[in-house]
C-alpha atoms as a PDB file:
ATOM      1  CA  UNK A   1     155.980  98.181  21.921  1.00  0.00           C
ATOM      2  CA  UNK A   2     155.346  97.531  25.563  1.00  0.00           C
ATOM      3  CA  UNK A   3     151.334  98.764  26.947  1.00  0.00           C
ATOM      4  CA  UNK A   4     150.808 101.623  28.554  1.00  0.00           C
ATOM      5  CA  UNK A   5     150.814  99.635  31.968  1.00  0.00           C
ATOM      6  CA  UNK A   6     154.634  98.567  31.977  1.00  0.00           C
ATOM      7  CA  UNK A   7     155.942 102.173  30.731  1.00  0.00           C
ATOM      8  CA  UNK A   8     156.477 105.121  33.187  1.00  0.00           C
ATOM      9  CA  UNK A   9     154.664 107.216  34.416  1.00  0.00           C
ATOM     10  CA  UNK A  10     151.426 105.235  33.015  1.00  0.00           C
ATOM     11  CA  UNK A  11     152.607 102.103  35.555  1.00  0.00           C
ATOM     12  CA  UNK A  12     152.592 104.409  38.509  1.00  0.00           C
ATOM     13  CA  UNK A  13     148.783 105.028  38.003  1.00  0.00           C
ATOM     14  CA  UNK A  14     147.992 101.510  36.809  1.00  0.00           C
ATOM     15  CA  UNK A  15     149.953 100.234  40.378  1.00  0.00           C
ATOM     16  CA  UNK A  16     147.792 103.112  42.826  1.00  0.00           C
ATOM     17  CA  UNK A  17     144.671 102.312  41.045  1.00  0.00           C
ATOM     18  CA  UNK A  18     145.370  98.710  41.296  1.00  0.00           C
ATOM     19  CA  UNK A  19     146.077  98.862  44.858  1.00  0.00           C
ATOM     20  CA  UNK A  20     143.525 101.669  45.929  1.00  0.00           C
ATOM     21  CA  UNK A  21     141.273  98.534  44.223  1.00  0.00           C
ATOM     22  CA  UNK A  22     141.923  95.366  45.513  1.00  0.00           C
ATOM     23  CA  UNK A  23     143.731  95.785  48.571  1.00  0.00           C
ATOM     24  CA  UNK A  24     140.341  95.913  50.621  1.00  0.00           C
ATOM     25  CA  UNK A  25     140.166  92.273  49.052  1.00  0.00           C
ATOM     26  CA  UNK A  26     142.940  91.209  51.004  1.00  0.00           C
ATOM     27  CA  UNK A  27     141.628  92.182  54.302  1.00  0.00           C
ATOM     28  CA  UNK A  28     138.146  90.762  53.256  1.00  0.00           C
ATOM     29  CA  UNK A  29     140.244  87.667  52.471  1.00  0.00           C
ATOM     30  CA  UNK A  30     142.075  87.639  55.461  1.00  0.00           C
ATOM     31  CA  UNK A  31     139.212  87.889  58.223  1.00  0.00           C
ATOM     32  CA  UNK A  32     136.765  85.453  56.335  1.00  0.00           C
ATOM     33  CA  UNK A  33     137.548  81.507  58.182  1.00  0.00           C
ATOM     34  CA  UNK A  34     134.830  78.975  58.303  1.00  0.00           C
ATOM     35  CA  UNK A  35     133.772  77.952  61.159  1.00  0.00           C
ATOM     36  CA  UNK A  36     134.912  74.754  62.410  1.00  0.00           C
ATOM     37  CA  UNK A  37     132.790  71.929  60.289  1.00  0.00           C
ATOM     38  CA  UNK A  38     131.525  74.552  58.355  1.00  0.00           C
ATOM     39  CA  UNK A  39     130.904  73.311  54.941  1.00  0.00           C
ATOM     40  CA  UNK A  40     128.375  75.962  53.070  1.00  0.00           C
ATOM     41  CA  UNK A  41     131.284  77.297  51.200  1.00  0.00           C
ATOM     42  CA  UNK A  42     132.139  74.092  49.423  1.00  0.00           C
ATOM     43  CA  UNK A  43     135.222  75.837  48.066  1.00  0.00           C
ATOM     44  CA  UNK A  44     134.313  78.513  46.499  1.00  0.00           C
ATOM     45  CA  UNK A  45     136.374  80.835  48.165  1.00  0.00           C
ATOM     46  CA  UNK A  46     139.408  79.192  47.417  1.00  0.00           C
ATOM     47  CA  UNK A  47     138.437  78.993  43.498  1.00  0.00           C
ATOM     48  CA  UNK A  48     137.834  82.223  43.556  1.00  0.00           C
ATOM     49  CA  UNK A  49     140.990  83.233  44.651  1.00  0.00           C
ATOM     50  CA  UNK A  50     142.688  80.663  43.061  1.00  0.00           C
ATOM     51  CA  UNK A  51     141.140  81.584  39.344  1.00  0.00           C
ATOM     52  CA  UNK A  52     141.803  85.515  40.000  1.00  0.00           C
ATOM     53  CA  UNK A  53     145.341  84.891  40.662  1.00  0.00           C
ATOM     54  CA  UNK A  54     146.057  82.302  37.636  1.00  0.00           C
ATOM     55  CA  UNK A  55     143.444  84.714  35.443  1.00  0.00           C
ATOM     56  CA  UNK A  56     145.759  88.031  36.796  1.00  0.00           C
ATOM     57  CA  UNK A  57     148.984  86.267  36.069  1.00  0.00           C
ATOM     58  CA  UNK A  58     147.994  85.057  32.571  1.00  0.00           C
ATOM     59  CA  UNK A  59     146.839  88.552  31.942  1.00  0.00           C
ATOM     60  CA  UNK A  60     149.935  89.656  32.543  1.00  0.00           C
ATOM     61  CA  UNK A  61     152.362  86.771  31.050  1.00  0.00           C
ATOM     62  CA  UNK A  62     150.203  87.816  27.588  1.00  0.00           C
ATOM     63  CA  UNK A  63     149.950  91.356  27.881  1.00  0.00           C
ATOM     64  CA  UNK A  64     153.117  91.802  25.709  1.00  0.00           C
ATOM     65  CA  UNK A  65     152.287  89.725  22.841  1.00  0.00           C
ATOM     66  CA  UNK A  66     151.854  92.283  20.199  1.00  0.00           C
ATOM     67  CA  UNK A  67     149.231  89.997  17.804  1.00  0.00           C
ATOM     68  CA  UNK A  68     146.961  91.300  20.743  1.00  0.00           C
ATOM     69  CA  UNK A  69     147.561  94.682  22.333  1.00  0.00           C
ATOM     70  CA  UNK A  70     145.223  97.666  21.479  1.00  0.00           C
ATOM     71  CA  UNK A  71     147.416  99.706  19.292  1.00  0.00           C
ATOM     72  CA  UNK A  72     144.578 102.168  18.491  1.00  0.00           C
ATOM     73  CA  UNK A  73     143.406 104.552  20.808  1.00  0.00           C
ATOM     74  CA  UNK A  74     145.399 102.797  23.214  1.00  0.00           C
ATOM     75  CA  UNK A  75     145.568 105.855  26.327  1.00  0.00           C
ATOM     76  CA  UNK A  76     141.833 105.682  25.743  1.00  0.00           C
ATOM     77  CA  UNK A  77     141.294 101.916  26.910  1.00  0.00           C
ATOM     78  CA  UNK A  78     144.207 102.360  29.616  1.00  0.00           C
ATOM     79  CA  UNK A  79     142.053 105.068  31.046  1.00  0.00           C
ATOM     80  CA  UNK A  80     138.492 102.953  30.477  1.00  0.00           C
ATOM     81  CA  UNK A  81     140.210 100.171  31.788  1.00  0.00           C
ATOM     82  CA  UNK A  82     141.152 101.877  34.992  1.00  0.00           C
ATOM     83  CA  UNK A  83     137.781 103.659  35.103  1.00  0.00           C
ATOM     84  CA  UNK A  84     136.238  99.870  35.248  1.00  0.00           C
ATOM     85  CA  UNK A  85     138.558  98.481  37.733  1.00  0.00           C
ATOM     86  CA  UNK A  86     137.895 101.784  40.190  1.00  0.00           C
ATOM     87  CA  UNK A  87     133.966 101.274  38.950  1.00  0.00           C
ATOM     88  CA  UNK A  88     134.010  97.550  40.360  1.00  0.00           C
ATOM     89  CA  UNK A  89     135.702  98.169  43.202  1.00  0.00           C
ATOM     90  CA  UNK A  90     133.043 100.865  44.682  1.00  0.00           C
ATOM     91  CA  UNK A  91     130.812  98.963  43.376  1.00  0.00           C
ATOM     92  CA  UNK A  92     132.031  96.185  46.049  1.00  0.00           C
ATOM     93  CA  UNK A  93     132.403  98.646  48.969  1.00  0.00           C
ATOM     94  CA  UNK A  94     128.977  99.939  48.380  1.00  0.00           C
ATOM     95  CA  UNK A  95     127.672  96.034  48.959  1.00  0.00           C
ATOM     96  CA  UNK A  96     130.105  95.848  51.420  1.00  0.00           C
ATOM     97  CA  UNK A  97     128.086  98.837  53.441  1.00  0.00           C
ATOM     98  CA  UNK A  98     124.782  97.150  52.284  1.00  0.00           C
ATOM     99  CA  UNK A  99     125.746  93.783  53.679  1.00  0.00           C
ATOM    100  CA  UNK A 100     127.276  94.888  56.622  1.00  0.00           C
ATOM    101  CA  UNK A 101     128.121  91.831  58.869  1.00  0.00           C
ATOM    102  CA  UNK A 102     126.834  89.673  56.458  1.00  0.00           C
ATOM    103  CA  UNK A 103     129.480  90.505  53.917  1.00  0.00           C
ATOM    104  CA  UNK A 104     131.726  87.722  54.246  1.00  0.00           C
ATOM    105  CA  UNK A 105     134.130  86.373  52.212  1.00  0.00           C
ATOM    106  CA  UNK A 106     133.399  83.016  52.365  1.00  0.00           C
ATOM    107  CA  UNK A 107     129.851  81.507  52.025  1.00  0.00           C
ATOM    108  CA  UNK A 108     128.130  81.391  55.598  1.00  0.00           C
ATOM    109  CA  UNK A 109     124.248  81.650  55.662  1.00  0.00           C
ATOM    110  CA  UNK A 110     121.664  81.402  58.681  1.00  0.00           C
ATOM    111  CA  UNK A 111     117.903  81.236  58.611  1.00  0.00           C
ATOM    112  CA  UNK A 112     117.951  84.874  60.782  1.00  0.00           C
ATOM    113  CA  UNK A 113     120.153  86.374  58.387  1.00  0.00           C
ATOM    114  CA  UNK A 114     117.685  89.416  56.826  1.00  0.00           C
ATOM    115  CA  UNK A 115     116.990  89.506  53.310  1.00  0.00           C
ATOM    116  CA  UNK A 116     118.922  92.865  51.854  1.00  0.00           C
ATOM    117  CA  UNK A 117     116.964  94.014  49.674  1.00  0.00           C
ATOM    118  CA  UNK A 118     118.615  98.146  49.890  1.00  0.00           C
ATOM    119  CA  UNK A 119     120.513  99.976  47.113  1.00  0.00           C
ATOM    120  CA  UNK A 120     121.696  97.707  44.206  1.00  0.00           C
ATOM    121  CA  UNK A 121     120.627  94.681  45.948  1.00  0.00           C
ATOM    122  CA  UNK A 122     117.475  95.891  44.622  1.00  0.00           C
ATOM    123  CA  UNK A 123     117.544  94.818  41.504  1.00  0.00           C
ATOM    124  CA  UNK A 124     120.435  92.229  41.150  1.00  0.00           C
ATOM    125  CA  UNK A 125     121.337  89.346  44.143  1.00  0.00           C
ATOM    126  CA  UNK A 126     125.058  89.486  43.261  1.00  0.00           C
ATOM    127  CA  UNK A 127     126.523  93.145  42.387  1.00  0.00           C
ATOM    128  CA  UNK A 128     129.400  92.036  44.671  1.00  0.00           C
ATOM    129  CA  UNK A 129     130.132  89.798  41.986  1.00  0.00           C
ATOM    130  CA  UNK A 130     129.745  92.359  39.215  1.00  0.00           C
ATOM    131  CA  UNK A 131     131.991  94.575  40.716  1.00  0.00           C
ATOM    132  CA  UNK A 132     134.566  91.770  41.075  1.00  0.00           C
ATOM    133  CA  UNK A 133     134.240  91.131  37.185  1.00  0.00           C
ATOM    134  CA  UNK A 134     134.550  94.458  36.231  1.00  0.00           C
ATOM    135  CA  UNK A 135     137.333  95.091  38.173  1.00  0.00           C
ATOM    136  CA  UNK A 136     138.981  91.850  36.511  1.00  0.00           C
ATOM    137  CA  UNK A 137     137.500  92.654  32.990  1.00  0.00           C
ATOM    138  CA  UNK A 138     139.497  96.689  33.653  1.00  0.00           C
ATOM    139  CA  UNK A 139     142.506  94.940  35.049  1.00  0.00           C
ATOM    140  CA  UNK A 140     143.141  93.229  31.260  1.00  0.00           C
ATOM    141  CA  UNK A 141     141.905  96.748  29.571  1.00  0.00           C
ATOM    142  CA  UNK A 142     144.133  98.731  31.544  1.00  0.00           C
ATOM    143  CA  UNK A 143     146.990  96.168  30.206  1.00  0.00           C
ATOM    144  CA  UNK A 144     145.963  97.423  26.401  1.00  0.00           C
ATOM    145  CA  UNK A 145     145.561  93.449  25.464  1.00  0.00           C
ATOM    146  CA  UNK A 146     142.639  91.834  24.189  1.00  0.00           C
ATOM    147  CA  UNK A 147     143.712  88.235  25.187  1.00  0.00           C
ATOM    148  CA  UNK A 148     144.564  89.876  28.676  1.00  0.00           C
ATOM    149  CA  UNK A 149     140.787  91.089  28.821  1.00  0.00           C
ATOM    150  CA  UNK A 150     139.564  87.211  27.619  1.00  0.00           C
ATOM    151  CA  UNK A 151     142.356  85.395  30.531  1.00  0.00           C
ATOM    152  CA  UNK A 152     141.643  87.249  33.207  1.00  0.00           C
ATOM    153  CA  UNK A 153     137.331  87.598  32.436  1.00  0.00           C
ATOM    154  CA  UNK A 154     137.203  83.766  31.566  1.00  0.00           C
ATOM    155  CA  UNK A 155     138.991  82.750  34.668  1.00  0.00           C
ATOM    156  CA  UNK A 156     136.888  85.696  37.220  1.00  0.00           C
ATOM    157  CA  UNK A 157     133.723  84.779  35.281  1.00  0.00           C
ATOM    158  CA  UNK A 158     134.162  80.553  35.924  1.00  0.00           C
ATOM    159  CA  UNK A 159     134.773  81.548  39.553  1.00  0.00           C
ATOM    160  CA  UNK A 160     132.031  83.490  39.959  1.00  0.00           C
ATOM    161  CA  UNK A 161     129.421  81.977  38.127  1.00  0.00           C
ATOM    162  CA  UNK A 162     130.663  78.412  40.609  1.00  0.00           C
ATOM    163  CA  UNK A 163     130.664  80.555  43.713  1.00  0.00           C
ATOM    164  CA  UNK A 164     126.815  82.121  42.824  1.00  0.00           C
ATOM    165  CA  UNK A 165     125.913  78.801  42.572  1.00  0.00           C
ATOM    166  CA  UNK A 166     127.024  77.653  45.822  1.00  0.00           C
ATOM    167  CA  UNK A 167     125.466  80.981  47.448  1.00  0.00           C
ATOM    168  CA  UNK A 168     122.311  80.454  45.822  1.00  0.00           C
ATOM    169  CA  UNK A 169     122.381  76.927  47.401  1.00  0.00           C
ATOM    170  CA  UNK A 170     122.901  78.060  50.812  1.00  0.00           C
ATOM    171  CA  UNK A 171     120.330  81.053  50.953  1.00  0.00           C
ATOM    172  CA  UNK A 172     118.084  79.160  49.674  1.00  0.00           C
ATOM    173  CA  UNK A 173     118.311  76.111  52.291  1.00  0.00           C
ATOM    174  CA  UNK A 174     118.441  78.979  55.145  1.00  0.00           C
ATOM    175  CA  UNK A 175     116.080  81.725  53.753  1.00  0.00           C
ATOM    176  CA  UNK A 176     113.761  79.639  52.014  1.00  0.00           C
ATOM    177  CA  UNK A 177     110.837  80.903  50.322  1.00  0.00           C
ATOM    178  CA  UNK A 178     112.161  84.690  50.959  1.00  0.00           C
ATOM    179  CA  UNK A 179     114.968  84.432  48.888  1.00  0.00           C
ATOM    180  CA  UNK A 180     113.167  82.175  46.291  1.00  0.00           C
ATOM    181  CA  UNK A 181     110.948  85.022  45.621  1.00  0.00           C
ATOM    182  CA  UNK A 182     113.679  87.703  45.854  1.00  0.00           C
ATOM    183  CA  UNK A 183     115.171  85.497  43.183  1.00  0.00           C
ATOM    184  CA  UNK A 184     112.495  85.484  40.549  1.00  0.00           C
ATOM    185  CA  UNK A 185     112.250  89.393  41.173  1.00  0.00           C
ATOM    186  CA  UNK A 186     115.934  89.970  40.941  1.00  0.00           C
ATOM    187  CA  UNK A 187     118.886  89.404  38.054  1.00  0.00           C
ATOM    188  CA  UNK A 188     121.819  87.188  39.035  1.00  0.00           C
ATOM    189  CA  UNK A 189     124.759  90.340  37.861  1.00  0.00           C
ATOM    190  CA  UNK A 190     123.056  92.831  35.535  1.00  0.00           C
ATOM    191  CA  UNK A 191     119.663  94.609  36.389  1.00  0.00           C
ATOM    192  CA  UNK A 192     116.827  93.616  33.654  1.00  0.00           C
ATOM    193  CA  UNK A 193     118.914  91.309  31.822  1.00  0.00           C
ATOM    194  CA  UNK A 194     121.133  88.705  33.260  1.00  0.00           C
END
């Protein structure tokens, strides 16, 4: 039995919710180049596109293996997981608006860059990031395959968690004691608890 995903007319919707999703991320991809010497990033902008596209084609290499799809209620989790991709990626746009300019998508950091402290930034520093999982983590549900949900969440979640830390790193040498505070105020992905 093939998932929902591969089988018309569930695969149009999967496709136009995929794309409505993460084709922004291209064109975020696209304009974000280093300056010249630059070095801030330390490559985390290449491991995180690097681990989404091995964690997105593992998800889908497995999502046929029938030990692991979701047999039961299995329109139910198509639709959640579809929900959560489309849930992740406003969740990006609306830190996109928050961040403005300063939305980049590789690490870049200056000691006049302001402290954004609006909307969800309010009570997590990286909701970017949480949208990006969740979108990953409703890519593999929307593929009705529990291994496709641990691939594709493993590999998003090693990027991310790597990429926060070289963000942290960098605001921290160019904001200082601003975003050191903001930092013991503020959860790293999930407000009150992580």
């Amino acid at each position: 039995m093939k998932p929902l995903a591969f089988v018309s007319p569930y695969l149009w919707l999967f496709w136009a919710v995929l794309l409505l999703a993460y084709l922004p991320e291209f064109r975020l991809v696209a304009r974000s180049r280093p300056a010249p010497g630059e070095k801030t990033d330390r490559g985390s902008m290449t491991f995180i596109m690097l681990a989404g596209w091995i964690g997105m084609l593992g998800a889908f290499l497995v999502a046929g293996i029938q030990a692991f799809v979701i047999t039961r209620g299995e329109k139910v989790w198509f639709v959640a997981g579809l929900v959560t991709v489309l849930a992740g990626s406003l969740l990006r746009r609306h830190c996109w608006r928050m961040l403005g300019k300063h939305f980049t998508g590789d690490v870049k950091a200056s000691a006049d860059q302001p402290l954004v402290e609006q909307g969800l930034y309010r009570w997590v520093r990286h909701p970017s990031y949480t949208g990006g999982m969740l979108m990953y983590v409703g890519t593999g549900l929307a593929l009705t395959n529990w291994l496709s949900v641990l691939i594709i969440g493993l590999a998003g979640g090693a990027a991310y968690l790597y990429r926060v830390r070289v963000e942290e790193h960098a605001l921290q040498a160019n904001l200082g004691g601003r975003y050191q505070q903001y930092m013991r105020r503020t959860k790293r992905f999930v407000p009150f608890i992580f």
